[in-house]
PDB file of N, CA and C in Angstrom:
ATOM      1  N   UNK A   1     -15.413  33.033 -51.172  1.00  0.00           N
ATOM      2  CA  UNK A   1     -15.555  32.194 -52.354  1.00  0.00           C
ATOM      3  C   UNK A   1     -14.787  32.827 -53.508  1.00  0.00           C
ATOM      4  N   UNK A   2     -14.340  31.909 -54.367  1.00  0.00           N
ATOM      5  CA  UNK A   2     -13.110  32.155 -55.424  1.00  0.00           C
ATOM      6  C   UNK A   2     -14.165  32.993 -56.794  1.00  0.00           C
ATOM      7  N   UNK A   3     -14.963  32.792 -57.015  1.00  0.00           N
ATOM      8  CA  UNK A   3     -16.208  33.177 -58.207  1.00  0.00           C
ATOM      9  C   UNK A   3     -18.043  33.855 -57.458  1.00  0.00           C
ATOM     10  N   UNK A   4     -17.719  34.807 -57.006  1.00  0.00           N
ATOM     11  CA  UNK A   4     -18.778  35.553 -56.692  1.00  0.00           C
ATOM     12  C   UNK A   4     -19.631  36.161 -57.836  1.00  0.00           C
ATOM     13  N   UNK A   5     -20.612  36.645 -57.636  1.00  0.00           N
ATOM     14  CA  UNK A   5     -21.617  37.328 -59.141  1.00  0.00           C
ATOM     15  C   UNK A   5     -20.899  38.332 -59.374  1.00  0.00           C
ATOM     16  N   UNK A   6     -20.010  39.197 -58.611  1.00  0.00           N
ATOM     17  CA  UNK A   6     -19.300  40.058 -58.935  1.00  0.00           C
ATOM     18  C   UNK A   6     -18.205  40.033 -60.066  1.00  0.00           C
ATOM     19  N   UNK A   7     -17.859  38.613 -59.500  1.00  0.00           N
ATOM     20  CA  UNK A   7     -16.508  38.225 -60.496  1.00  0.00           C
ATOM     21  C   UNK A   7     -16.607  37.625 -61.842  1.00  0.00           C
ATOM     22  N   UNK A   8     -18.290  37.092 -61.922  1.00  0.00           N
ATOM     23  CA  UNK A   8     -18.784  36.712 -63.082  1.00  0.00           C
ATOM     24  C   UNK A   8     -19.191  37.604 -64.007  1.00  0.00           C
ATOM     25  N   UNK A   9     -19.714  38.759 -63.618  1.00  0.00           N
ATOM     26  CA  UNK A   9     -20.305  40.112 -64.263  1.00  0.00           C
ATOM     27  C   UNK A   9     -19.463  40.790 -64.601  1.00  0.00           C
ATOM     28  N   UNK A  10     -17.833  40.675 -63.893  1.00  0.00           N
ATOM     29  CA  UNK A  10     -16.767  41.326 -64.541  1.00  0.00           C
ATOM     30  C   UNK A  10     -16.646  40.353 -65.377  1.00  0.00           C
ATOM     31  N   UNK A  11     -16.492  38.905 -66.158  1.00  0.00           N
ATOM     32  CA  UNK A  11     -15.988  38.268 -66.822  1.00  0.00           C
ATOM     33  C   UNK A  11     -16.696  38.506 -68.271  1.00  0.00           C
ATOM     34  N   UNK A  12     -18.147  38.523 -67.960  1.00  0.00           N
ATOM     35  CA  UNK A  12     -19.278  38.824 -68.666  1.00  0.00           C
ATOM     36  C   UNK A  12     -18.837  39.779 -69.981  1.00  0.00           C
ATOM     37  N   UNK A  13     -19.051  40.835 -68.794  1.00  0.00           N
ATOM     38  CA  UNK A  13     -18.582  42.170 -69.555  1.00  0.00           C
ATOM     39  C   UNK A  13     -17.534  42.372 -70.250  1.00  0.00           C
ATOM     40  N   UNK A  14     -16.542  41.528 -70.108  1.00  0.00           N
ATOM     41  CA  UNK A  14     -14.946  41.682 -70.504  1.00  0.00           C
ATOM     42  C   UNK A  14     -15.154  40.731 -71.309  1.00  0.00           C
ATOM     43  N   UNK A  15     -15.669  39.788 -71.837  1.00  0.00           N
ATOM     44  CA  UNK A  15     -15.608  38.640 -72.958  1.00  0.00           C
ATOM     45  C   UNK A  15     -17.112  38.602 -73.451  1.00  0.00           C
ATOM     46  N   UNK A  16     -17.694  38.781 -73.108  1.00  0.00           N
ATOM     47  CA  UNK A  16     -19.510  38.749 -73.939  1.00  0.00           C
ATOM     48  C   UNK A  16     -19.505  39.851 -74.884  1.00  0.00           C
ATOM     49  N   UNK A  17     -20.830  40.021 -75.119  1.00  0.00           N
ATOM     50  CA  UNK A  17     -21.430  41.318 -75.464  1.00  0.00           C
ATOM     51  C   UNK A  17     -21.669  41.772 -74.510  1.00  0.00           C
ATOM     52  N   UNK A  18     -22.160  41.651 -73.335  1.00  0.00           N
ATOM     53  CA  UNK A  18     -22.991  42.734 -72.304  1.00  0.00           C
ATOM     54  C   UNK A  18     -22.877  41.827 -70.882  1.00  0.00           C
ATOM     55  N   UNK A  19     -22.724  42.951 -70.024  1.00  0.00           N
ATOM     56  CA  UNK A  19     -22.516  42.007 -68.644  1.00  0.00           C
ATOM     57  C   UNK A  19     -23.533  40.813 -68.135  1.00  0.00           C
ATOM     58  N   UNK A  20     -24.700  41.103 -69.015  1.00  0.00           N
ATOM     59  CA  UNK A  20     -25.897  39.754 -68.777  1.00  0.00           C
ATOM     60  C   UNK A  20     -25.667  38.475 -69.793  1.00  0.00           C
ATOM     61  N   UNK A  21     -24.962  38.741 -71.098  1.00  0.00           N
ATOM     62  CA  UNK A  21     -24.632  37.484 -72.076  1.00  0.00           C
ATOM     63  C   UNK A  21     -23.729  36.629 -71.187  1.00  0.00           C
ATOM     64  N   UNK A  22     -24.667  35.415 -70.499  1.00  0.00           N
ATOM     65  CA  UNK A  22     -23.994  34.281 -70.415  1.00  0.00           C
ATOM     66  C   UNK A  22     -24.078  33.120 -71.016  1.00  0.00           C
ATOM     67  N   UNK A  23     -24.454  33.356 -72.311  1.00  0.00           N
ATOM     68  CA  UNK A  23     -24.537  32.183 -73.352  1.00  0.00           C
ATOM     69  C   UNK A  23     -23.778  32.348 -74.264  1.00  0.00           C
ATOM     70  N   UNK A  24     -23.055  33.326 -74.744  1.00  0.00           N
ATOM     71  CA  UNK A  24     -22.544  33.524 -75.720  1.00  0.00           C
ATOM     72  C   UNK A  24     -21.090  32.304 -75.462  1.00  0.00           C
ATOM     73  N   UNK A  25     -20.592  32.009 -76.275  1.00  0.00           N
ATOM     74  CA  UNK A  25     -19.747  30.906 -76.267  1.00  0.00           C
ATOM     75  C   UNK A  25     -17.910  31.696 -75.514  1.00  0.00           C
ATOM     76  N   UNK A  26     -17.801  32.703 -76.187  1.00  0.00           N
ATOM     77  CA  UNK A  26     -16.994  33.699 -75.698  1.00  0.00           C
ATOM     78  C   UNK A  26     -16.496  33.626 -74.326  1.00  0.00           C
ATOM     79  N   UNK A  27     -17.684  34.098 -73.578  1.00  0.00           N
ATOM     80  CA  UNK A  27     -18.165  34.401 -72.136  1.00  0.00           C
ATOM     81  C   UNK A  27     -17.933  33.162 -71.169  1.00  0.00           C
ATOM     82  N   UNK A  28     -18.555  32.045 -72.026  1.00  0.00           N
ATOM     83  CA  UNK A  28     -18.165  30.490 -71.265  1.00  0.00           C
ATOM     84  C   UNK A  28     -16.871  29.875 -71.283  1.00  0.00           C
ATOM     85  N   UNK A  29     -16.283  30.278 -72.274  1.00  0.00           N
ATOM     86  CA  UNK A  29     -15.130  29.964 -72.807  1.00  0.00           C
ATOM     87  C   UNK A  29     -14.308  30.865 -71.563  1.00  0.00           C
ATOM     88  N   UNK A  30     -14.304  32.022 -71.476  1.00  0.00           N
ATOM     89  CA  UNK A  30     -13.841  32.685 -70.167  1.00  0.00           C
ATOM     90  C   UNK A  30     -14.088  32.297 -69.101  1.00  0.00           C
ATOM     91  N   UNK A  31     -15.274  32.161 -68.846  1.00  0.00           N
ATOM     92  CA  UNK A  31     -15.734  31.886 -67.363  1.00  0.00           C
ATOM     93  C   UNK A  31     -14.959  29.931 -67.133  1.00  0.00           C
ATOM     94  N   UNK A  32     -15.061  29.731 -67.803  1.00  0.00           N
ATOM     95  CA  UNK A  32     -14.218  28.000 -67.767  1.00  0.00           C
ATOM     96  C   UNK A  32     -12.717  28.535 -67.876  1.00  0.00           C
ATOM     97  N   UNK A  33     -12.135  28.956 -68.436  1.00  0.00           N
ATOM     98  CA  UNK A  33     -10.992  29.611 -68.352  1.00  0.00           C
ATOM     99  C   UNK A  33     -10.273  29.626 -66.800  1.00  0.00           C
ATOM    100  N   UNK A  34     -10.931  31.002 -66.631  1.00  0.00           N
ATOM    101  CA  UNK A  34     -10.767  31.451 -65.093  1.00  0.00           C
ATOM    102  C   UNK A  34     -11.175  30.251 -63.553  1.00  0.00           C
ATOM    103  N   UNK A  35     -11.981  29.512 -64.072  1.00  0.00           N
ATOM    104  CA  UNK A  35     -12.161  28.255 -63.017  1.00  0.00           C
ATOM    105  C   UNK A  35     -10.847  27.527 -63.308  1.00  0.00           C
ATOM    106  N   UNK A  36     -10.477  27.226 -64.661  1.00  0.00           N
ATOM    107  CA  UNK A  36      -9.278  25.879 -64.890  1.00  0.00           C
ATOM    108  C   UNK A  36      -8.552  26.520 -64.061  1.00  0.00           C
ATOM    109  N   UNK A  37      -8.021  27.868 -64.420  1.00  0.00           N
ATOM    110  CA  UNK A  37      -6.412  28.242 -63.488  1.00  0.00           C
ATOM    111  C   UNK A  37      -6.930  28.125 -62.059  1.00  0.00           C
ATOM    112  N   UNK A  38      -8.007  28.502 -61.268  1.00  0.00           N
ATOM    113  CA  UNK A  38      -8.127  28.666 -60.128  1.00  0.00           C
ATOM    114  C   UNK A  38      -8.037  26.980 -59.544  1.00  0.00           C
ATOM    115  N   UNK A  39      -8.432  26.038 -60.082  1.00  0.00           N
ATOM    116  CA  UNK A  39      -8.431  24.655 -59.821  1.00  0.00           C
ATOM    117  C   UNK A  39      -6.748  24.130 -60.437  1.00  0.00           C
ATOM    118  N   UNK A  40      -6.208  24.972 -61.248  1.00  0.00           N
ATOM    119  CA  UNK A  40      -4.842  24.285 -61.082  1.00  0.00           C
ATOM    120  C   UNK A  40      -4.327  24.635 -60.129  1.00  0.00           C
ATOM    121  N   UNK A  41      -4.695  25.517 -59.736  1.00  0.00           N
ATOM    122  CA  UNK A  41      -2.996  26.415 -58.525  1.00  0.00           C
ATOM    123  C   UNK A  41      -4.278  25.409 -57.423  1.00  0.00           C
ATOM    124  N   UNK A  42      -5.281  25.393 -57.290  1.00  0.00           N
ATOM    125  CA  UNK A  42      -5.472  24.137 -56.149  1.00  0.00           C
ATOM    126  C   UNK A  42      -5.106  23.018 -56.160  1.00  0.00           C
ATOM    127  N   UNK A  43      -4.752  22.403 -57.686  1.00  0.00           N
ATOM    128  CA  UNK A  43      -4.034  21.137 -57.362  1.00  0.00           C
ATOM    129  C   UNK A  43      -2.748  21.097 -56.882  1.00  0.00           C
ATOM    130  N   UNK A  44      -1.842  22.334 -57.312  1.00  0.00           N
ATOM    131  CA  UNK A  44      -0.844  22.424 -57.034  1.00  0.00           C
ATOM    132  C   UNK A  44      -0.154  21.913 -55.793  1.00  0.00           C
ATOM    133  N   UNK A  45      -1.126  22.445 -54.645  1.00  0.00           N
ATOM    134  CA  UNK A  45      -1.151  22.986 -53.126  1.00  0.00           C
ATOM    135  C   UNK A  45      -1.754  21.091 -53.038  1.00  0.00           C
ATOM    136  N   UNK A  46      -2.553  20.693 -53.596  1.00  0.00           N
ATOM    137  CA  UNK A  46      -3.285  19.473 -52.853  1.00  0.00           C
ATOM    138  C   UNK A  46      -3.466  18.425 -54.101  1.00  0.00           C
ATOM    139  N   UNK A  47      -2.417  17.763 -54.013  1.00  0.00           N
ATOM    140  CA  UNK A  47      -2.202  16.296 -55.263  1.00  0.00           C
ATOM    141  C   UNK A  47      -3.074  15.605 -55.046  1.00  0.00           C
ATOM    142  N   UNK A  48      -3.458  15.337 -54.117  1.00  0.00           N
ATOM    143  CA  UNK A  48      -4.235  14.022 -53.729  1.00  0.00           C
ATOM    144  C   UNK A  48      -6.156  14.354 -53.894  1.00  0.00           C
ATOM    145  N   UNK A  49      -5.823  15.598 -54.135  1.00  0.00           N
ATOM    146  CA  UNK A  49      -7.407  15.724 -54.517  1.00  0.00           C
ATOM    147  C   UNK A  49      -7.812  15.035 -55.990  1.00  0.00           C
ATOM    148  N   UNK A  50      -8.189  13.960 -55.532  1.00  0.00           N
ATOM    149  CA  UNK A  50      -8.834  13.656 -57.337  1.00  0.00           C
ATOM    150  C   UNK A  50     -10.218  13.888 -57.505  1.00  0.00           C
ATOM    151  N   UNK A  51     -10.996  14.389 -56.740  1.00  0.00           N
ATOM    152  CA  UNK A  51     -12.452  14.781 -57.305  1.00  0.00           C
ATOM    153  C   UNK A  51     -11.748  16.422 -57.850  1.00  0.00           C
ATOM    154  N   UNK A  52     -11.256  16.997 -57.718  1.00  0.00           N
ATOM    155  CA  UNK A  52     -11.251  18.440 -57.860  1.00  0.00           C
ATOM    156  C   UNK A  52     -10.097  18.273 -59.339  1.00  0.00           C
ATOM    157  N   UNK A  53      -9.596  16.958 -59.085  1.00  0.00           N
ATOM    158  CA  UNK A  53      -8.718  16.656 -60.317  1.00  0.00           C
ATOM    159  C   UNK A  53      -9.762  16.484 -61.583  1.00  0.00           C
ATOM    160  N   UNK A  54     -10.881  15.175 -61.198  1.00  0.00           N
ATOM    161  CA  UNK A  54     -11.910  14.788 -62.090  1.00  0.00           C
ATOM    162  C   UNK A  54     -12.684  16.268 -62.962  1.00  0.00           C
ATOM    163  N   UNK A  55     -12.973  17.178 -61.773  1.00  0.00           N
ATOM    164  CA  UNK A  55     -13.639  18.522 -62.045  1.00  0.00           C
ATOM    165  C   UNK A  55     -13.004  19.196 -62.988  1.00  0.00           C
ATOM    166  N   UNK A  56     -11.433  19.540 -63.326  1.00  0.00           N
ATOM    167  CA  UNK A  56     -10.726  20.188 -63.696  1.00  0.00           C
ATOM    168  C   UNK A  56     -10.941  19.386 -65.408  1.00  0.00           C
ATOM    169  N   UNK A  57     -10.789  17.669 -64.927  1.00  0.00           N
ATOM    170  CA  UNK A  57     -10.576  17.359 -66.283  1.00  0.00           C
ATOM    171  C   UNK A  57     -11.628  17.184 -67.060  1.00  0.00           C
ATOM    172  N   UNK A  58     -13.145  17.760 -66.182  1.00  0.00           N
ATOM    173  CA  UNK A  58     -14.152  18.001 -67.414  1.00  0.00           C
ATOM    174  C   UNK A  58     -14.215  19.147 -67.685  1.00  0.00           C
ATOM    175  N   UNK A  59     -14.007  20.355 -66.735  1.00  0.00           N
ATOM    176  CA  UNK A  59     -13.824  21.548 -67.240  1.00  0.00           C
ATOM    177  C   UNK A  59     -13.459  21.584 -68.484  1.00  0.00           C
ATOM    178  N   UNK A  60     -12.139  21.003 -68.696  1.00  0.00           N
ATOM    179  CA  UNK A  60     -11.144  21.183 -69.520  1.00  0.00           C
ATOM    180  C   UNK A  60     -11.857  20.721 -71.027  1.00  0.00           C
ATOM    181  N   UNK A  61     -12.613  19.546 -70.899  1.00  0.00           N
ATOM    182  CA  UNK A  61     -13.004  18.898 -72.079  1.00  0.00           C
ATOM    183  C   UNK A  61     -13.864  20.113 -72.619  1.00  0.00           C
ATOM    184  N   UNK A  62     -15.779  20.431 -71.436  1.00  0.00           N
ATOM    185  CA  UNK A  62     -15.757  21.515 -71.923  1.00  0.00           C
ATOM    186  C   UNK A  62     -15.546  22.595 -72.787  1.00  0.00           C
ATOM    187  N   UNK A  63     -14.538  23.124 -72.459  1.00  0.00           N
ATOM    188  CA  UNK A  63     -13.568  24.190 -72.925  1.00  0.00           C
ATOM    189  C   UNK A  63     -13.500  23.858 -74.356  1.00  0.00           C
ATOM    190  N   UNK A  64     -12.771  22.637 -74.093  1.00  0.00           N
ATOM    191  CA  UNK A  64     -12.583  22.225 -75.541  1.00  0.00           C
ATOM    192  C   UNK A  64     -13.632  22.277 -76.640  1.00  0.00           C
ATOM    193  N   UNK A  65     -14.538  21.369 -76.180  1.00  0.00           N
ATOM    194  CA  UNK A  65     -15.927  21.472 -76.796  1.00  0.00           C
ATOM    195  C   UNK A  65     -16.419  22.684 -78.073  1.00  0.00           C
ATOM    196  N   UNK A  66     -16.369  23.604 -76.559  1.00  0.00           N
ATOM    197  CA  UNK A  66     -16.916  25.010 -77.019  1.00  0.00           C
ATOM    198  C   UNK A  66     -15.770  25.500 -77.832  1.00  0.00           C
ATOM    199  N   UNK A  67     -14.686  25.836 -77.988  1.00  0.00           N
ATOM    200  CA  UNK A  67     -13.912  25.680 -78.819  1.00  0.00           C
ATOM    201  C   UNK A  67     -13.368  24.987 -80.479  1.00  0.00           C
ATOM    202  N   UNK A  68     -14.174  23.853 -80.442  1.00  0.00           N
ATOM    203  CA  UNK A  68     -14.358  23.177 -81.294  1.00  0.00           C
ATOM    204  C   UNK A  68     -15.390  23.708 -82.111  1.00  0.00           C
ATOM    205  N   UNK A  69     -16.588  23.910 -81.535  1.00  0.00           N
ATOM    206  CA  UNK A  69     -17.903  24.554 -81.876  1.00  0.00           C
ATOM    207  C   UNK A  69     -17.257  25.849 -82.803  1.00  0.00           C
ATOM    208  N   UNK A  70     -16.483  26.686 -81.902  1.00  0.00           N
ATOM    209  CA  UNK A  70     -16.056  27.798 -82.597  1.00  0.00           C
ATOM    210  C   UNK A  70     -15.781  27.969 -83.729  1.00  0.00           C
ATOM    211  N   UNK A  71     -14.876  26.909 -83.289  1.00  0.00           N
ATOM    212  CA  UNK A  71     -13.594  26.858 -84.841  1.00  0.00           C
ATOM    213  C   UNK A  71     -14.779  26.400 -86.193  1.00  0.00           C
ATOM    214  N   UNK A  72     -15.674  25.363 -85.889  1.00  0.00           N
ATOM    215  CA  UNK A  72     -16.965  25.223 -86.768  1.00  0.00           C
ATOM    216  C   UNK A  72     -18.003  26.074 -87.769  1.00  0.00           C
ATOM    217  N   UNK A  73     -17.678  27.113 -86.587  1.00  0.00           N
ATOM    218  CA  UNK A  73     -18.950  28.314 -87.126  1.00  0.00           C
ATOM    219  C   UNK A  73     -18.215  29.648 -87.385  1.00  0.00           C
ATOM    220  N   UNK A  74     -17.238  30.147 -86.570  1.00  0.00           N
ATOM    221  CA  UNK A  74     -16.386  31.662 -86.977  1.00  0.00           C
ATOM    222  C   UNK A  74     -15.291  31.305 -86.429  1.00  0.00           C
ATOM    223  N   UNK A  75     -14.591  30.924 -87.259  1.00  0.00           N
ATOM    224  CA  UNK A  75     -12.773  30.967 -86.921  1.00  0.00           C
ATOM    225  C   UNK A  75     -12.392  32.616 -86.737  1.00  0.00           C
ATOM    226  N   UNK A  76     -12.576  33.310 -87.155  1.00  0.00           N
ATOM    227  CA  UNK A  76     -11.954  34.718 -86.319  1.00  0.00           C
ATOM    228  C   UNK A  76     -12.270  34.662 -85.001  1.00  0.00           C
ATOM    229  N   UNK A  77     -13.969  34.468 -84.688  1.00  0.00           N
ATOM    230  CA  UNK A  77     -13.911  34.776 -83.151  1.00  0.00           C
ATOM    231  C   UNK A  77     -13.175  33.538 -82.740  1.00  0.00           C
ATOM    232  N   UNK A  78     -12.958  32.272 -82.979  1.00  0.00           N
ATOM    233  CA  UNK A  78     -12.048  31.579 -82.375  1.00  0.00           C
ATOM    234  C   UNK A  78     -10.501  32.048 -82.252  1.00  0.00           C
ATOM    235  N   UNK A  79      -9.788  32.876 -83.188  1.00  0.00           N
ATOM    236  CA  UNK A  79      -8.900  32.722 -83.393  1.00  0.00           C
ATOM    237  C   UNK A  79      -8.526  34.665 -82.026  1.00  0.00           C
ATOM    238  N   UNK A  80      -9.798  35.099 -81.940  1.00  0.00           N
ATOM    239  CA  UNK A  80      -9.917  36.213 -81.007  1.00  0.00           C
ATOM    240  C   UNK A  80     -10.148  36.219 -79.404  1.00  0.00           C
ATOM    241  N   UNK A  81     -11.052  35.172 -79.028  1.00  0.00           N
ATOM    242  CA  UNK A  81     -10.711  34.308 -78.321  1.00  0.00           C
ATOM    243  C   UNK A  81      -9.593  33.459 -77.546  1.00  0.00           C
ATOM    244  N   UNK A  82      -9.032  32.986 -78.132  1.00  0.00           N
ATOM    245  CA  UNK A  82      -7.567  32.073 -78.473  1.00  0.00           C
ATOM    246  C   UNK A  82      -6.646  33.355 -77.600  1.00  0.00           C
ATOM    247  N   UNK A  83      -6.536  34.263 -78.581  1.00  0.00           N
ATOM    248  CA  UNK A  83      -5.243  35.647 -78.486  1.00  0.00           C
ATOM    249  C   UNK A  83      -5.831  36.327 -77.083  1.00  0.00           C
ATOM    250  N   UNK A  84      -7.151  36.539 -77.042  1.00  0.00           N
ATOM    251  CA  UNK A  84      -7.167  37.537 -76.267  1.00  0.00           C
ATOM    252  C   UNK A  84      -7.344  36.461 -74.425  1.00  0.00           C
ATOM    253  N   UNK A  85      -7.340  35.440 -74.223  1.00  0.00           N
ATOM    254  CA  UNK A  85      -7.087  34.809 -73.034  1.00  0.00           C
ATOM    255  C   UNK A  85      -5.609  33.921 -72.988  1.00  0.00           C
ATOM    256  N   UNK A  86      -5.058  33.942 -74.118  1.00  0.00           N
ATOM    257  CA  UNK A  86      -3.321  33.393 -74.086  1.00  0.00           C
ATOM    258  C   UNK A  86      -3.682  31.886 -74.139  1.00  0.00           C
ATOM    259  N   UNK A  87      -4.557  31.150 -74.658  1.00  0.00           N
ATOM    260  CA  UNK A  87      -4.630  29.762 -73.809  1.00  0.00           C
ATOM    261  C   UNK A  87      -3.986  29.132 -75.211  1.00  0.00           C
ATOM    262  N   UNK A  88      -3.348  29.321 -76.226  1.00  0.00           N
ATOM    263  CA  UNK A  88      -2.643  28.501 -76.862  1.00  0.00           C
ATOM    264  C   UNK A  88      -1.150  28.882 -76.900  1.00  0.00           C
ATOM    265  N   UNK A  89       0.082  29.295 -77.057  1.00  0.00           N
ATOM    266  CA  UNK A  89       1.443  29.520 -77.155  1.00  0.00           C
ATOM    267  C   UNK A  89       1.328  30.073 -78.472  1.00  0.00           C
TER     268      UNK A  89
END
């Protein structure tokens, strides 16, 4: 499997406060992150999947969401966020 507890507890730790914060917006914002790319390079390989297409394109909203939220309440951590996963140019 592509996302084991292993791979979540590293994500945790690397974008939360603490390898158990999985609420922090940060952390979700990562952990949705790391699913989008793993579901693009699957569309890549398989066009015709549109449930895994549908999946990707709520992920994505998601993402957004929480992002939005950000920008609402602390634009630094949005703007730390942002830099430290590359997801804007």
């Amino acid at each position: 499997m592509y996302l084991d507890a292993a791979k979540k507890q590293e994500i945790f730790a690397k974008h939360g406060k603490s390898n158990t914060d999985t609420g922090s917006a940060e952390a979700q914002i990562a952990l949705f992150s790391y699913r989008i790319s793993h579901l693009t390079e699957h569309l890549r390989a398989n066009h015709k999947d549109y449930n895994t297409e549908r999946s990707l394109k709520m992920l994505v909203g998601k993402r957004r969401r929480l992002l939005d939220y950000l920008i609402d309440k602390d634009i630094e951590r949005y703007r730390a966020i942002i830099k430290e996963l590359g997801i804007r140019k």
